[in-house]
Protein backbone atom coordinates (compact mmCIF):
# COMPACT_ATOMS: atom_id res chain seq x y z
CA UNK A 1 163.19 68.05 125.78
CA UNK A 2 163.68 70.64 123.33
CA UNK A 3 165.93 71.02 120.46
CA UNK A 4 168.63 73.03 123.00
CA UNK A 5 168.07 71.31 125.98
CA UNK A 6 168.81 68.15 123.67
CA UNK A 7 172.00 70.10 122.27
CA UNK A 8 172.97 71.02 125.95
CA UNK A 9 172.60 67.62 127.41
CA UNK A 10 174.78 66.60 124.18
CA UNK A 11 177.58 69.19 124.87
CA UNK A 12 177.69 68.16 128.54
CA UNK A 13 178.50 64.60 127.79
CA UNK A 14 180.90 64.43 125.02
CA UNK A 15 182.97 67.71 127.04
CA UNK A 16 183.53 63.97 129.10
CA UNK A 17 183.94 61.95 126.13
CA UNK A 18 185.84 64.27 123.74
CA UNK A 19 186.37 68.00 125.05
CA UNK A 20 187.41 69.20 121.69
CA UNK A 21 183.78 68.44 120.33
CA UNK A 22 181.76 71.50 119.21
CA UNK A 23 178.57 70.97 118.67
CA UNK A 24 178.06 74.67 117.37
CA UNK A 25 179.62 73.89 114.26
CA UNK A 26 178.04 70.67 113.71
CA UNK A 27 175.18 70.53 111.32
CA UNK A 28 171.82 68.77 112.24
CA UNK A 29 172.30 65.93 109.80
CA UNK A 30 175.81 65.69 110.24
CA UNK A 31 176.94 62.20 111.24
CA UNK A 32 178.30 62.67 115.28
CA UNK A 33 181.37 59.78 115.22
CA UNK A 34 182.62 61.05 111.84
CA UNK A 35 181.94 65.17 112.60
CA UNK A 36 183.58 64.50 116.18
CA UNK A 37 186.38 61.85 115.34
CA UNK A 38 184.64 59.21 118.15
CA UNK A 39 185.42 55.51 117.78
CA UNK A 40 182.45 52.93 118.91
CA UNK A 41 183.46 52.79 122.42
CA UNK A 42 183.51 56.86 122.89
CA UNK A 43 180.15 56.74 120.55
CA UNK A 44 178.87 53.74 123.52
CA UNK A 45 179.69 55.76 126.50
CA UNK A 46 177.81 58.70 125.35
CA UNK A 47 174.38 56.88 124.77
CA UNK A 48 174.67 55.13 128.25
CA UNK A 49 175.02 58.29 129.75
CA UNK A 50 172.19 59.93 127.25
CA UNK A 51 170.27 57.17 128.75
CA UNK A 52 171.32 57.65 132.63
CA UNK A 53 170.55 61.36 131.88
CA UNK A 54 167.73 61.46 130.72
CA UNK A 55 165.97 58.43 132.25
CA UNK A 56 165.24 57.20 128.94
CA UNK A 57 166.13 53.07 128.49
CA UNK A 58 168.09 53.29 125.21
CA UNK A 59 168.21 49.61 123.34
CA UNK A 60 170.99 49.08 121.35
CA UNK A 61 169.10 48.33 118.37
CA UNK A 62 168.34 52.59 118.98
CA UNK A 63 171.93 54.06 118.27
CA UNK A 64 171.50 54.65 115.00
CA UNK A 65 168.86 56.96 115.35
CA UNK A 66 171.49 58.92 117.75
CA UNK A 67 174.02 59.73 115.06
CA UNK A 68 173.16 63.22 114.43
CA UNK A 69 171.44 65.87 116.36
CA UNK A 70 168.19 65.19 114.42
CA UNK A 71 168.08 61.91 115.86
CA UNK A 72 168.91 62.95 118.51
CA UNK A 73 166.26 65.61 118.89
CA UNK A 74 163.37 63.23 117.51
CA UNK A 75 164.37 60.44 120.06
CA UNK A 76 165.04 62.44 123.17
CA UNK A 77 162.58 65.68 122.53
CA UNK A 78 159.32 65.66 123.17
């Protein structure tokens, strides 16, 4: 995955999680659960469904490196 298809696959999920969320306005380093309000359990439902979506098995000793879109890009792009 690339940096947008990452982005995309973000914005699909937390429109579930937290429809407010823009991830337009969110910077790359910019901490997700404190930019987007989520507590742990929102923050919990969006990796299991990063992981159902893109077939990757996410350990939970991996969320941190899923707080920001940087992470996020390095963990899920290719």
């Amino acid at each position: 995955m690339n940096q947008s298809e990452v982005r995309a696959l973000c914005a699909e999920i937390l429109a579930g999680i937290a429809p407010e969320a823009d991830l337009s306005a969110l910077g790359d380093d910019e901490d997700l659960r404190e930019a987007l309000d989520l507590d742990s359990m929102d923050f919990l439902n969006f990796v299991i469904s990063l992981s159902e979506r893109s077939g990757l098995n996410i350990p939970e000793a991996d969320t941190p490196k899923l707080r920001t879109i940087r992470g996020l890009v390095a963990y899920l792009g290719s």
